[in-house]
Protein backbone atom coordinates (compact mmCIF):
# COMPACT_ATOMS: atom_id res chain seq x y z
CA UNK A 1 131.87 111.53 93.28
CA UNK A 2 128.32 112.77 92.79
CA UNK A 3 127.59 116.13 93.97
CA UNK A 4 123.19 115.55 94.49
CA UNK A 5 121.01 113.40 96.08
CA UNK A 6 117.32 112.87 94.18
CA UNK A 7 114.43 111.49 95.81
CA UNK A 8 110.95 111.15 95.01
CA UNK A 9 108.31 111.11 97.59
CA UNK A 10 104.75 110.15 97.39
CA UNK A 11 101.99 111.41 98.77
CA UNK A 12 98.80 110.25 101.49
CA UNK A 13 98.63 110.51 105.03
CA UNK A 14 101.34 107.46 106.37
CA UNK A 15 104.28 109.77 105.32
CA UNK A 16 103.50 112.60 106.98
CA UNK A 17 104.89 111.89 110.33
CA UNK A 18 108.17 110.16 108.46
CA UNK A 19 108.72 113.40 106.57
CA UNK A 20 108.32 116.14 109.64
CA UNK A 21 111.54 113.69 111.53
CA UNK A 22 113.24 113.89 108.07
CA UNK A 23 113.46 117.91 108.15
CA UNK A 24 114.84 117.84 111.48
CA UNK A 25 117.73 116.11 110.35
CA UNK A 26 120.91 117.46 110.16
CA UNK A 27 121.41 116.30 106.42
CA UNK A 28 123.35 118.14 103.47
CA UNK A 29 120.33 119.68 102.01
CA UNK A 30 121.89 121.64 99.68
CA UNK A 31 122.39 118.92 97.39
CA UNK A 32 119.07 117.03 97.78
CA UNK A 33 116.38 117.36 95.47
CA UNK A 34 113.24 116.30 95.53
CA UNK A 35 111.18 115.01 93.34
CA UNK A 36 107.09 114.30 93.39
CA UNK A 37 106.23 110.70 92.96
CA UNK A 38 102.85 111.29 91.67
CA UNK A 39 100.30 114.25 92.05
CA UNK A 40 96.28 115.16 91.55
CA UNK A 41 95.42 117.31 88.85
CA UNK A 42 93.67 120.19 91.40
CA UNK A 43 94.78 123.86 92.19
CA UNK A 44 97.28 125.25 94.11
CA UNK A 45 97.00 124.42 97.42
CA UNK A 46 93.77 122.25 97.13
CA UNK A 47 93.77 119.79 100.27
CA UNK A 48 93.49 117.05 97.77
CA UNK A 49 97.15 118.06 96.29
CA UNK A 50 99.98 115.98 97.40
CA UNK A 51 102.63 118.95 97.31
CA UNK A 52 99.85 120.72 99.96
CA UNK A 53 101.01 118.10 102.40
CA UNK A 54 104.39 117.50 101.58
CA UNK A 55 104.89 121.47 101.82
CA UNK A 56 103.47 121.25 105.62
CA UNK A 57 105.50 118.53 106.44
CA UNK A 58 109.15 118.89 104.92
CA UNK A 59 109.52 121.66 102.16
CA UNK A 60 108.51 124.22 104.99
CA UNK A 61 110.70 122.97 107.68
CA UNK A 62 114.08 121.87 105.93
CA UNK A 63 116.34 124.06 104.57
CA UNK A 64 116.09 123.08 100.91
CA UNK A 65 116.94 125.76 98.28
CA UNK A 66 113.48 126.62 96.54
CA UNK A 67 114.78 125.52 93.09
CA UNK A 68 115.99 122.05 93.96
CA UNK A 69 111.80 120.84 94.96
CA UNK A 70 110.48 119.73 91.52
CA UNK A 71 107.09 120.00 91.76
CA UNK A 72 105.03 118.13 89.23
CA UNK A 73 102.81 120.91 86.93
CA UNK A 74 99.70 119.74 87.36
CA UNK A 75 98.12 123.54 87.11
CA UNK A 76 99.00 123.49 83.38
CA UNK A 77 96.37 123.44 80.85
CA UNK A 78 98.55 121.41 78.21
CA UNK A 79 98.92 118.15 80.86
CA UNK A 80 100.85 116.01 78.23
CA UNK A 81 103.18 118.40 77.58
CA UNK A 82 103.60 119.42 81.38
CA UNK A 83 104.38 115.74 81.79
CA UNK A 84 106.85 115.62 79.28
CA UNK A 85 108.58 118.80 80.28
CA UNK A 86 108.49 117.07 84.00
CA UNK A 87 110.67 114.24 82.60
CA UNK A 88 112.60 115.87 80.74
CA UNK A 89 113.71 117.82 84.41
CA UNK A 90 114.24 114.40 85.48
CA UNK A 91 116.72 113.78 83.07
CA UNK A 92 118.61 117.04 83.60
CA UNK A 93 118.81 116.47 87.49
CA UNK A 94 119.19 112.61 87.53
CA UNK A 95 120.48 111.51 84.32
CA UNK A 96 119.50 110.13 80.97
CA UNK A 97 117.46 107.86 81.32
CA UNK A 98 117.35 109.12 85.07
CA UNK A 99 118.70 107.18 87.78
CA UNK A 100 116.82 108.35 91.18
CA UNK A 101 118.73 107.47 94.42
CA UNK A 102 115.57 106.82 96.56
CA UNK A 103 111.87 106.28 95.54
CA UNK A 104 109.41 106.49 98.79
CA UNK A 105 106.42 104.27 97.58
CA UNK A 106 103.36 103.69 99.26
CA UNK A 107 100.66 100.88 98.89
CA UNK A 108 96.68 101.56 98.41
CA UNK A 109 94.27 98.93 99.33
CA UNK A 110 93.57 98.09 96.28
CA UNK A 111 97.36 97.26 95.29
CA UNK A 112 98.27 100.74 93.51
CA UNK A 113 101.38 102.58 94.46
CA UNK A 114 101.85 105.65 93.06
CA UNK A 115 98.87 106.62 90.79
CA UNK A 116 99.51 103.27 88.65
CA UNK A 117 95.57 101.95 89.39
CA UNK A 118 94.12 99.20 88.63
CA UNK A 119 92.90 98.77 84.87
CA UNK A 120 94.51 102.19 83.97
CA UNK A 121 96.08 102.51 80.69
CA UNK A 122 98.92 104.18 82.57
CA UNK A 123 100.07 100.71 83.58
CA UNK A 124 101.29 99.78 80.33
CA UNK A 125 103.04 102.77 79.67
CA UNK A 126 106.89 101.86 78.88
CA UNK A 127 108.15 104.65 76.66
CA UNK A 128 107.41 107.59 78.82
CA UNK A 129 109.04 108.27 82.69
CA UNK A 130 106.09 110.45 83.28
CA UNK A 131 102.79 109.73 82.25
CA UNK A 132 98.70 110.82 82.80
CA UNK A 133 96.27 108.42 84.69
CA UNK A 134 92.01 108.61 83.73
CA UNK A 135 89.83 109.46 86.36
CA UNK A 136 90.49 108.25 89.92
CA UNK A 137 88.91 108.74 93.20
CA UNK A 138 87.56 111.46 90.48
CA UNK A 139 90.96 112.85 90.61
CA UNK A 140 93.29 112.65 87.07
CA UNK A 141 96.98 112.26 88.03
CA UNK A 142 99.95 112.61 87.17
CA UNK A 143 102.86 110.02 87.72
CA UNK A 144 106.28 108.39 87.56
CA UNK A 145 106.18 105.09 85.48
CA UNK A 146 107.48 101.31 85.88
CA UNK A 147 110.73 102.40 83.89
CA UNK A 148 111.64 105.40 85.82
CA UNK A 149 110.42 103.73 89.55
CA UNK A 150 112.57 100.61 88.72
CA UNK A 151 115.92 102.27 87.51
CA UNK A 152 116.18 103.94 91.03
CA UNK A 153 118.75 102.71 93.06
CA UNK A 154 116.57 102.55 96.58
CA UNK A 155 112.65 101.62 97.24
CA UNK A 156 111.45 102.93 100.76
CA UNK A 157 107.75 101.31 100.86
CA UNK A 158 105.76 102.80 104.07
CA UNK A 159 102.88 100.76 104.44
CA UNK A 160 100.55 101.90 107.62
CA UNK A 161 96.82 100.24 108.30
CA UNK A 162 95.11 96.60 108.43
CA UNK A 163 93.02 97.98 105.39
CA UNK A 164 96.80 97.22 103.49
CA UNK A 165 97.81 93.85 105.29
CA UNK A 166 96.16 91.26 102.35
CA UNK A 167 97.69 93.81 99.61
CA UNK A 168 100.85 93.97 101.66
CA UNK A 169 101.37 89.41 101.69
CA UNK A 170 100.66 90.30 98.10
CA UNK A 171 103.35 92.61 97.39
CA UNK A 172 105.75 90.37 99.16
CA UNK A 173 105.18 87.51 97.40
CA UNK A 174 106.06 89.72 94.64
CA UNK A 175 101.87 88.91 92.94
CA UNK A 176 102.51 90.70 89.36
CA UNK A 177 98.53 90.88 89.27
CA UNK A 178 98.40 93.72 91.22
CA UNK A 179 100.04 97.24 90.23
CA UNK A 180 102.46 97.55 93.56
CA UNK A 181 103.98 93.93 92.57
CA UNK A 182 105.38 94.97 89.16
CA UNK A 183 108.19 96.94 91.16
CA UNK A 184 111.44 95.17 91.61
CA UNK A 185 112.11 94.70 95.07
CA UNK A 186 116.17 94.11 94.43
CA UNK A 187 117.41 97.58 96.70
CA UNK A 188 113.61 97.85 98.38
CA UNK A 189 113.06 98.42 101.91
CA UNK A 190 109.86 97.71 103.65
CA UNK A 191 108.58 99.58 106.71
CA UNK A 192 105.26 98.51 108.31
CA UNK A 193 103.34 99.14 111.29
CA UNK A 194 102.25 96.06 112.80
CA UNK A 195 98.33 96.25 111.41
CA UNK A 196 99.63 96.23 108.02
CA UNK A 197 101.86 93.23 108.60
CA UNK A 198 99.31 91.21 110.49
CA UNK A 199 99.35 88.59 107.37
CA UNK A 200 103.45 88.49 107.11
CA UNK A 201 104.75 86.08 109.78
CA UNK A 202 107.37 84.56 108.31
CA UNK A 203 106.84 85.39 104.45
CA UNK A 204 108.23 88.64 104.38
CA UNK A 205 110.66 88.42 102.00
CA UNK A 206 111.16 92.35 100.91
């Protein structure tokens, strides 16, 4: 029987809400950790800082022990190596090659999910669970890879806005052309609002 639960959450604005009804959940926190999806390289509480948000919304209101939220080190001055020391605390929480029980993904307008962009190098990146984007939104980031995203054993997508619904048809017609499509949707959950799905009718197939 295993003794944790690891998730990874992303960041934006559609997970708040989802996140603030998660810590009000009577759930066995002292066996979750959790796990950033993908962060921007910016200071300590910077507004523009994923972990700013996800602290407001769940790490301050659930009782999870300090040590067991994984924050990605985005602070350090040596970024590759804070990347590979990040994966290598994958692999001593979740396994090696880790295995994470639940990915929360969401989907930009422009097809990315996590920080894997459009026309980044990070896209091609197969060796490495954690890897370093270029400039975006003139943000670097940091981020969980194809390999790692697609050995999990759950995708929740959270897709909110009409700005998402032609990226959304995309991603369920499983289009490899854009960066959300290259994650398996075997064990993937979809959950829209209906501005996002305007385009779905009957093709959903997530």
């Amino acid at each position: 029987m295993r003794k944790r639960f690891v998730m990874a959450v992303s960041g934006g604005h559609t997970p708040w809400i989802m996140l603030r009804a998660l810590a009000k959940l009577d759930l066995p926190w002292d066996v979750v950790h959790v796990f950033q999806v993908d962060e921007r390289v910016a200071p300590a509480g910077d507004a523009d800082r994923n972990l700013t948000h996800l602290n407001d919304s769940l790490l301050n209101r659930a009782p999870l022990p300090p040590e067991q939220v994984h924050a990605m080190p985005v602070e350090s001055p040596e970024l590759d190596a804070a990347a590979a020391n990040y994966s290598q605390t994958l692999c001593e929480i979740a396994g090696s090659p880790p295995v994470l029980d639940l990915v929360h993904l969401g989907l930009g307008p422009d097809g990315h999910t996590a920080s894997l962009v459009p026309g980044d190098p990070v896209l091609d990146v197969t060796e490495k669970d954690v890897a370093l984007t270029g400039l975006y939104q003139g943000r670097r980031r940091m981020t969980l890879t194809y390999p790692v995203l697609n050995r999990s054993r759950q995708i929740l997508w959270l897709v909110t806005g009409a700005e998402k619904a032609e990226m959304l048809l995309r991603l369920s017609n499983g289009d490899r052309s854009i960066p959300a499509g290259r994650i398996r949707q075997e064990h993937a959950i979809l959950l829209a609002d209906r501005a996002a799905a305007a385009k779905l009718g009957a093709q959903l197939t997530i």
